[in-house]
C-alpha atoms as a PDB file:
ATOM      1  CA  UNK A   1      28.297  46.635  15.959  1.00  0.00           C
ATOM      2  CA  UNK A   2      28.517  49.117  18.736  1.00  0.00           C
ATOM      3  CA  UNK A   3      29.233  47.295  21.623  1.00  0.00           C
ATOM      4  CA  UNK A   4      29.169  44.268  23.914  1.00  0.00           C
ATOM      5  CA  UNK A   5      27.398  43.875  26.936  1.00  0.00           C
ATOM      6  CA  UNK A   6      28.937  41.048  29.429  1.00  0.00           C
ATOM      7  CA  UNK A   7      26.473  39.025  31.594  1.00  0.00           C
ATOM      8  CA  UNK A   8      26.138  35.566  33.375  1.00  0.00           C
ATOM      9  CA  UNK A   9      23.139  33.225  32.890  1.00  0.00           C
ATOM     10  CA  UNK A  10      22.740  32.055  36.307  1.00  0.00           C
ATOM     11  CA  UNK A  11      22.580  28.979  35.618  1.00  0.00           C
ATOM     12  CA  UNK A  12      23.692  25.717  36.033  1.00  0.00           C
ATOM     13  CA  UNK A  13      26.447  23.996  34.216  1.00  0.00           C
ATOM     14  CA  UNK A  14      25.874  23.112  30.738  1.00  0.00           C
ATOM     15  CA  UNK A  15      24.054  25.510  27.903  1.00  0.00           C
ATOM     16  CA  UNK A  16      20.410  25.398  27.883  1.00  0.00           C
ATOM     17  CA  UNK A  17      18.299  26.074  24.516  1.00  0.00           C
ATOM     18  CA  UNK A  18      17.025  29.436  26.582  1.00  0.00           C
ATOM     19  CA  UNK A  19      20.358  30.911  26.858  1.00  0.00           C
ATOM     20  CA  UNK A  20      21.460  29.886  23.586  1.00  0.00           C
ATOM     21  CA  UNK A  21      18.461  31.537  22.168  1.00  0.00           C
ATOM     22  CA  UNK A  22      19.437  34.888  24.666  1.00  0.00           C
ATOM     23  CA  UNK A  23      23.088  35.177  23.976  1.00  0.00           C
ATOM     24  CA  UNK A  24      25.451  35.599  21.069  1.00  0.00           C
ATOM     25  CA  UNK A  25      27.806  33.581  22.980  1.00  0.00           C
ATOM     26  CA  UNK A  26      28.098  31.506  25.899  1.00  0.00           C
ATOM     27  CA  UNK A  27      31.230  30.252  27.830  1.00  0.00           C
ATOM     28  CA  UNK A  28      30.802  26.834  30.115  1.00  0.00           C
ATOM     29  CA  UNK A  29      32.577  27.068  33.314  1.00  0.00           C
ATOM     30  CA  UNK A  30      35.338  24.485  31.666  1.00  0.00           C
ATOM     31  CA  UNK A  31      36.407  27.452  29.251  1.00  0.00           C
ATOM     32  CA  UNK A  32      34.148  26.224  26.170  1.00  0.00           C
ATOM     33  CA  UNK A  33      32.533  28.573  23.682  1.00  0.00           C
ATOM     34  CA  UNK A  34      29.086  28.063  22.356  1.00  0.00           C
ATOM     35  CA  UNK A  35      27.981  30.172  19.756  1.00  0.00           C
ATOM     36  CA  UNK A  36      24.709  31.381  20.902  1.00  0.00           C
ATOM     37  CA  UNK A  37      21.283  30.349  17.958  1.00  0.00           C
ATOM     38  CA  UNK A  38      21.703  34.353  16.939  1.00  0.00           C
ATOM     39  CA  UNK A  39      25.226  35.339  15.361  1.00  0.00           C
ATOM     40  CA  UNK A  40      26.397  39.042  16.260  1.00  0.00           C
ATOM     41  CA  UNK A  41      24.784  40.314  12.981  1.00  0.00           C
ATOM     42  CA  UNK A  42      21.114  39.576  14.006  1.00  0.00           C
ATOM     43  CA  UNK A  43      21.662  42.571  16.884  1.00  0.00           C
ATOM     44  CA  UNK A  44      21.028  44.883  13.779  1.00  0.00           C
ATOM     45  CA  UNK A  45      18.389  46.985  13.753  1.00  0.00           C
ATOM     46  CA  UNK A  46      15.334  46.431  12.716  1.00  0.00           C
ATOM     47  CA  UNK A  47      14.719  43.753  15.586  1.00  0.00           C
ATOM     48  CA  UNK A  48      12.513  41.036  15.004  1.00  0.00           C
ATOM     49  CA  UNK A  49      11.314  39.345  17.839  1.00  0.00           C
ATOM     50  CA  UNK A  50      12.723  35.505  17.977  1.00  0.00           C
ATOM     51  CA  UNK A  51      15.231  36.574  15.141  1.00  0.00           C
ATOM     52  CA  UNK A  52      17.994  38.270  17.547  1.00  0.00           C
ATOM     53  CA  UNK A  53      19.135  37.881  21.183  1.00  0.00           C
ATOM     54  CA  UNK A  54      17.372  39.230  23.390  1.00  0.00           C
ATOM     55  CA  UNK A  55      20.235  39.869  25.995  1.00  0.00           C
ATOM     56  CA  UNK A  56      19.470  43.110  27.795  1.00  0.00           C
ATOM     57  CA  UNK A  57      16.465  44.871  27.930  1.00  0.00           C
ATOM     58  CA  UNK A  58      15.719  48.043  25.025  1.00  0.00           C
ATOM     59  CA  UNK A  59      19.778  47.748  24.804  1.00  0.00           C
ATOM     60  CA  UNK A  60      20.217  44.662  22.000  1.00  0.00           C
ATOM     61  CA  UNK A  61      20.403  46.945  18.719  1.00  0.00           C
ATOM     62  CA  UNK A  62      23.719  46.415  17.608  1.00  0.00           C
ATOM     63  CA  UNK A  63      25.156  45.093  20.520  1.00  0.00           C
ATOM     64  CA  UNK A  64      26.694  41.856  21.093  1.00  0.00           C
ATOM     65  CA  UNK A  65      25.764  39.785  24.313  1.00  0.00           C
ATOM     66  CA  UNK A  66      28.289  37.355  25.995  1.00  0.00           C
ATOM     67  CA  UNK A  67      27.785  35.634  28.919  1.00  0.00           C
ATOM     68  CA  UNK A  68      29.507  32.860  31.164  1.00  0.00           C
ATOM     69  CA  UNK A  69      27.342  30.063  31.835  1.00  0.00           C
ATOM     70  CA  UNK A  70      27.401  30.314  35.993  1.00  0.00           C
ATOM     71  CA  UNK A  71      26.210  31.783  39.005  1.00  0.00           C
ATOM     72  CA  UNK A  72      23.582  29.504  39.235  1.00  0.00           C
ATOM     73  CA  UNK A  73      22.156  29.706  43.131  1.00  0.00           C
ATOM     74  CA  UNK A  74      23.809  32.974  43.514  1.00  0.00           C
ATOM     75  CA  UNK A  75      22.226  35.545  45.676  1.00  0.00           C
ATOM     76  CA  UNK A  76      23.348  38.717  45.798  1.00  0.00           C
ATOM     77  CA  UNK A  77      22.425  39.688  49.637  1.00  0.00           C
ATOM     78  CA  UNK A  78      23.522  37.817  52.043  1.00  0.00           C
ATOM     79  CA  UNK A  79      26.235  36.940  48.948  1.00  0.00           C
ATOM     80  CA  UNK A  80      26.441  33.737  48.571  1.00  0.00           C
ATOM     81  CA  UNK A  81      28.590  32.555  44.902  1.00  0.00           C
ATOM     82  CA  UNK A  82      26.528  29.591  44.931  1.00  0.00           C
ATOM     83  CA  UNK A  83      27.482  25.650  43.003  1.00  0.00           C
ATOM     84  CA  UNK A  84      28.125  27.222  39.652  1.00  0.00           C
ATOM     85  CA  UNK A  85      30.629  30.476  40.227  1.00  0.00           C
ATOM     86  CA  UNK A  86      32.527  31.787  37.803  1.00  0.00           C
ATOM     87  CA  UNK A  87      35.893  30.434  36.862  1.00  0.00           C
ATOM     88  CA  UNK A  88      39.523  32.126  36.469  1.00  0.00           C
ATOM     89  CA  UNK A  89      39.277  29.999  33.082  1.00  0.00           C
ATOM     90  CA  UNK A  90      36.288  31.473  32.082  1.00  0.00           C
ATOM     91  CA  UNK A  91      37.442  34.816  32.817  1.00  0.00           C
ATOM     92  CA  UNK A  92      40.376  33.781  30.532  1.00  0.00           C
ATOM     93  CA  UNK A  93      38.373  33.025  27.854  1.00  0.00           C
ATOM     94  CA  UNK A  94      36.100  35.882  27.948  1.00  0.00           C
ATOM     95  CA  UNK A  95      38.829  38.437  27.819  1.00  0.00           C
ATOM     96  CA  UNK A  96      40.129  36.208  24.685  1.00  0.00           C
ATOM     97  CA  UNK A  97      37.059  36.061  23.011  1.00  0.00           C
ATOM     98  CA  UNK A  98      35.692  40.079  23.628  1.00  0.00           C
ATOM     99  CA  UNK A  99      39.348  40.954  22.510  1.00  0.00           C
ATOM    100  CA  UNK A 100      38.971  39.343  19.519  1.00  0.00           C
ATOM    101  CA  UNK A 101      34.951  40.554  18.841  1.00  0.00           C
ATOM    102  CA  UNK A 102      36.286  44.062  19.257  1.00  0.00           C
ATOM    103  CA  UNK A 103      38.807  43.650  16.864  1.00  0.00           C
ATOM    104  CA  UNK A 104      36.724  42.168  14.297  1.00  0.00           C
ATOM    105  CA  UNK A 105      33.710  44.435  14.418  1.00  0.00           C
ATOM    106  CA  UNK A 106      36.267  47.770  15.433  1.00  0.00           C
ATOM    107  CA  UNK A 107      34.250  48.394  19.036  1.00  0.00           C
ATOM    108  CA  UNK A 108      36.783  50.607  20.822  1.00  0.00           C
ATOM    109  CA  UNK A 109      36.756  49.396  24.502  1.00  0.00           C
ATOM    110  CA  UNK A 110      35.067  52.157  26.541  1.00  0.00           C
ATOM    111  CA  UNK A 111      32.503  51.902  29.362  1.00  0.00           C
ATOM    112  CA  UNK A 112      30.127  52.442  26.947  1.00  0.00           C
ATOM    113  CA  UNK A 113      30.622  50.191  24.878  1.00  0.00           C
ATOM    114  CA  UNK A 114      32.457  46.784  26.205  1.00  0.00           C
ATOM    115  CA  UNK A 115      30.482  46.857  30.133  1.00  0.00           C
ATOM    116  CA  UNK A 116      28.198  44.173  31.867  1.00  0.00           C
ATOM    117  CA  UNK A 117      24.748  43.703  32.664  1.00  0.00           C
ATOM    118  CA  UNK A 118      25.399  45.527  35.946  1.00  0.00           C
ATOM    119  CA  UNK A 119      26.650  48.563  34.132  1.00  0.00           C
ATOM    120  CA  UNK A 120      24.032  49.322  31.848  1.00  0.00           C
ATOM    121  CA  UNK A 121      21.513  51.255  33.763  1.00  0.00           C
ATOM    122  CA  UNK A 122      24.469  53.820  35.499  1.00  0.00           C
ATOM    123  CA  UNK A 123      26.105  54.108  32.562  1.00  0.00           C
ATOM    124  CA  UNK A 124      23.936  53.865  29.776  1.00  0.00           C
ATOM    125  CA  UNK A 125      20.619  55.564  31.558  1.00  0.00           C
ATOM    126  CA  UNK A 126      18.451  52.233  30.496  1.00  0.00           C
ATOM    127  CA  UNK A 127      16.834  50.958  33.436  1.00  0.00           C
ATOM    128  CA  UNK A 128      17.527  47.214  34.172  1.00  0.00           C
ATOM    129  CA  UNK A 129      15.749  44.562  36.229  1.00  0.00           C
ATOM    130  CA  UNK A 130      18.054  44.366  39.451  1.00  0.00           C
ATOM    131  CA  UNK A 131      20.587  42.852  37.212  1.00  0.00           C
ATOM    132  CA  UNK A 132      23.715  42.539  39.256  1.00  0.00           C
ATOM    133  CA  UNK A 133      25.436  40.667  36.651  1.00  0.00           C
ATOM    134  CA  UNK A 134      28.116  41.048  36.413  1.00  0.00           C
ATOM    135  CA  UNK A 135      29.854  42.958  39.686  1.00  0.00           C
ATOM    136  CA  UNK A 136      31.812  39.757  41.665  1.00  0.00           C
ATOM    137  CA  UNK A 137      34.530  38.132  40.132  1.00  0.00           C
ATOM    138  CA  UNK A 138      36.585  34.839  41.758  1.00  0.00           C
ATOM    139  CA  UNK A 139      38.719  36.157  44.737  1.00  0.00           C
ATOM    140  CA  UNK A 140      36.099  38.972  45.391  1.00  0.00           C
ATOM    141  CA  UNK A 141      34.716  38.800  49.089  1.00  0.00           C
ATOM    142  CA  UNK A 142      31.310  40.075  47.894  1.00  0.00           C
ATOM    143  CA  UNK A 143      29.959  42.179  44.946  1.00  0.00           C
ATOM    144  CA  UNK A 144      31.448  45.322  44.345  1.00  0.00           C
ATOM    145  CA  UNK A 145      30.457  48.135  42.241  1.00  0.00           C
ATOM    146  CA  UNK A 146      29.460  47.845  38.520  1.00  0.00           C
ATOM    147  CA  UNK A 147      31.742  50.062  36.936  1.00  0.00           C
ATOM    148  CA  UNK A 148      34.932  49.276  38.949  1.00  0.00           C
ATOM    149  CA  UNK A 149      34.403  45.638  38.369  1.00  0.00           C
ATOM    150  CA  UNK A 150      33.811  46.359  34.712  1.00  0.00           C
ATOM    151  CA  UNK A 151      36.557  48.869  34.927  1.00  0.00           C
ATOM    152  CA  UNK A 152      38.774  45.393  35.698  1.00  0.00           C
ATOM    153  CA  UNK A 153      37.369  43.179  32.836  1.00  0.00           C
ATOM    154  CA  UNK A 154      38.058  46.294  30.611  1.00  0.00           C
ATOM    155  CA  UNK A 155      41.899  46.631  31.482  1.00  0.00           C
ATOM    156  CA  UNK A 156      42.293  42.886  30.743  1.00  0.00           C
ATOM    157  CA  UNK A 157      40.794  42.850  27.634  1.00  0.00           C
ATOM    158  CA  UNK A 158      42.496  45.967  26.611  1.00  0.00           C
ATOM    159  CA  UNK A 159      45.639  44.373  27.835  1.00  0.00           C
ATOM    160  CA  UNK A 160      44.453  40.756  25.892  1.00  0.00           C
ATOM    161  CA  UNK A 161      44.266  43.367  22.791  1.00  0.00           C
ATOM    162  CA  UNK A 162      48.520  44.838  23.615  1.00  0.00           C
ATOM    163  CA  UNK A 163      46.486  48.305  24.785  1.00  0.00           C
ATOM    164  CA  UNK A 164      46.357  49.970  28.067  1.00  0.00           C
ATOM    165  CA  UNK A 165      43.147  51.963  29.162  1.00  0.00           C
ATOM    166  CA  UNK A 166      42.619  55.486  28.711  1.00  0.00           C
ATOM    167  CA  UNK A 167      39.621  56.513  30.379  1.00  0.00           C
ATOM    168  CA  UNK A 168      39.427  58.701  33.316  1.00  0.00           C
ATOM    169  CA  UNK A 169      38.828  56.729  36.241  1.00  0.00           C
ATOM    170  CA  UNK A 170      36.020  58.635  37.431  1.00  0.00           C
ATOM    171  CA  UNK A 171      32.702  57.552  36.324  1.00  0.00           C
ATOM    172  CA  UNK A 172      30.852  60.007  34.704  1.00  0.00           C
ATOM    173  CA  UNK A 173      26.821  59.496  34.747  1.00  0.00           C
ATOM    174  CA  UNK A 174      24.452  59.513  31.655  1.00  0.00           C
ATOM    175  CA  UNK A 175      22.884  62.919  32.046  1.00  0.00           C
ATOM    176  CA  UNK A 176      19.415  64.193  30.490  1.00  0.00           C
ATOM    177  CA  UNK A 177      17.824  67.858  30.044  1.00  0.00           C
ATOM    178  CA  UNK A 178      16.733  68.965  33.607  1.00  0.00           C
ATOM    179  CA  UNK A 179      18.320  65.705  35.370  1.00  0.00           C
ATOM    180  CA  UNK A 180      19.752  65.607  38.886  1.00  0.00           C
ATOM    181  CA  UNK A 181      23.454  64.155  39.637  1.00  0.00           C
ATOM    182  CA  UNK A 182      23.020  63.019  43.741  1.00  0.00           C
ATOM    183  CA  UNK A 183      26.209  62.573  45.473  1.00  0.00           C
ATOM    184  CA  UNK A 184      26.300  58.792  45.649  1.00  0.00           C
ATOM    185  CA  UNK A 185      25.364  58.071  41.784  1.00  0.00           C
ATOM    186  CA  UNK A 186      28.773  57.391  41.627  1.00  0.00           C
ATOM    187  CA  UNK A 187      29.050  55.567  44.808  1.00  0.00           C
ATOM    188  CA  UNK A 188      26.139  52.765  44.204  1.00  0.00           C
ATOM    189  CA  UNK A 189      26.798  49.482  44.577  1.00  0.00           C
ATOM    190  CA  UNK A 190      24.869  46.347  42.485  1.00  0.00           C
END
């Protein structure tokens, strides 16, 4: 495995057989895992369709997905957390459980390889869907920005794992032969 990509299902409480079927793993607002119908080992390339989860788009080859079952009624602007936010418990047990998939499978935590949804187009250079999952956490006003958010879940799982983090602090953008950086790349929020 190369990585793990963080999400939320935005859904309601309680695991449905769609995001069971989309995630490797799924954690109910009350702190329980659910191992999603694909273990971490079906991300391995070559990708059948129905045989894997399909978790992020043309990112799922070798990486793991693992989301918390909320955010259901969210919207992003106006933000409104909606009857299913996230919970301090499941942040708990997300940090727990990433901690111990990086151990297991050896995925040093980088933004590159441990980030959310959110993070995967500025970071990785694969464009997403308007995914905005996941950039608000409990105690947040509003969303924030991707990486710094991610930059947050990253410390505490490094910290879950006895490790502090390493990586510069500035965010550094996926560049390609005869691509433009703009000012704000850096700046954007979800």
């Amino acid at each position: 495995m190369d990585g793990i990509i963080l999400h939320w299902t935005a859904g309601a409480d309680g695991v449905t057989s769609h995001e069971a079927d989309s995630y490797n793993f799924l954690i109910d607002r009350d702190g329980t895992i659910t191992p999603g119908k694909h273990a971490p080992e079906a991300q391995i390339p070559p990708l059948r369709k129905g045989s894997y989860a399909a978790h992020t788009l043309n990112a799922n080859g070798n990486r793991i997905g693992v989301a918390l079952d909320a955010m259901g009624d969210a919207n992003e602007r106006p933000f409104r957390a909606g009857r299913f936010p996230i919970t301090e418990l499941q942040l708990d047990v997300l940090v727990t459980l990433v901690a111990d998939l990086c151990l297991k499978y050896r995925i040093p935590v980088t933004r590159r390889t441990v980030l959310s949804h959110a993070e995967v187009q500025p970071t990785l250079g694969i464009k997403q869907n308007g995914k905005w999952d996941i950039c608000w956490l409990p105690g947040m006003d509003g969303p924030g920005d991707p990486v710094a958010v991610g930059d947050q879940l990253r410390a505490r799982i490094l910290a879950a794992m006895g490790q502090t983090a390493i990586e510069a602090a500035a965010f550094t953008p996926v560049l390609r032969r005869g691509s433009k950086v703009k000012p704000s790349a850096t700046s954007k929020s979800c």
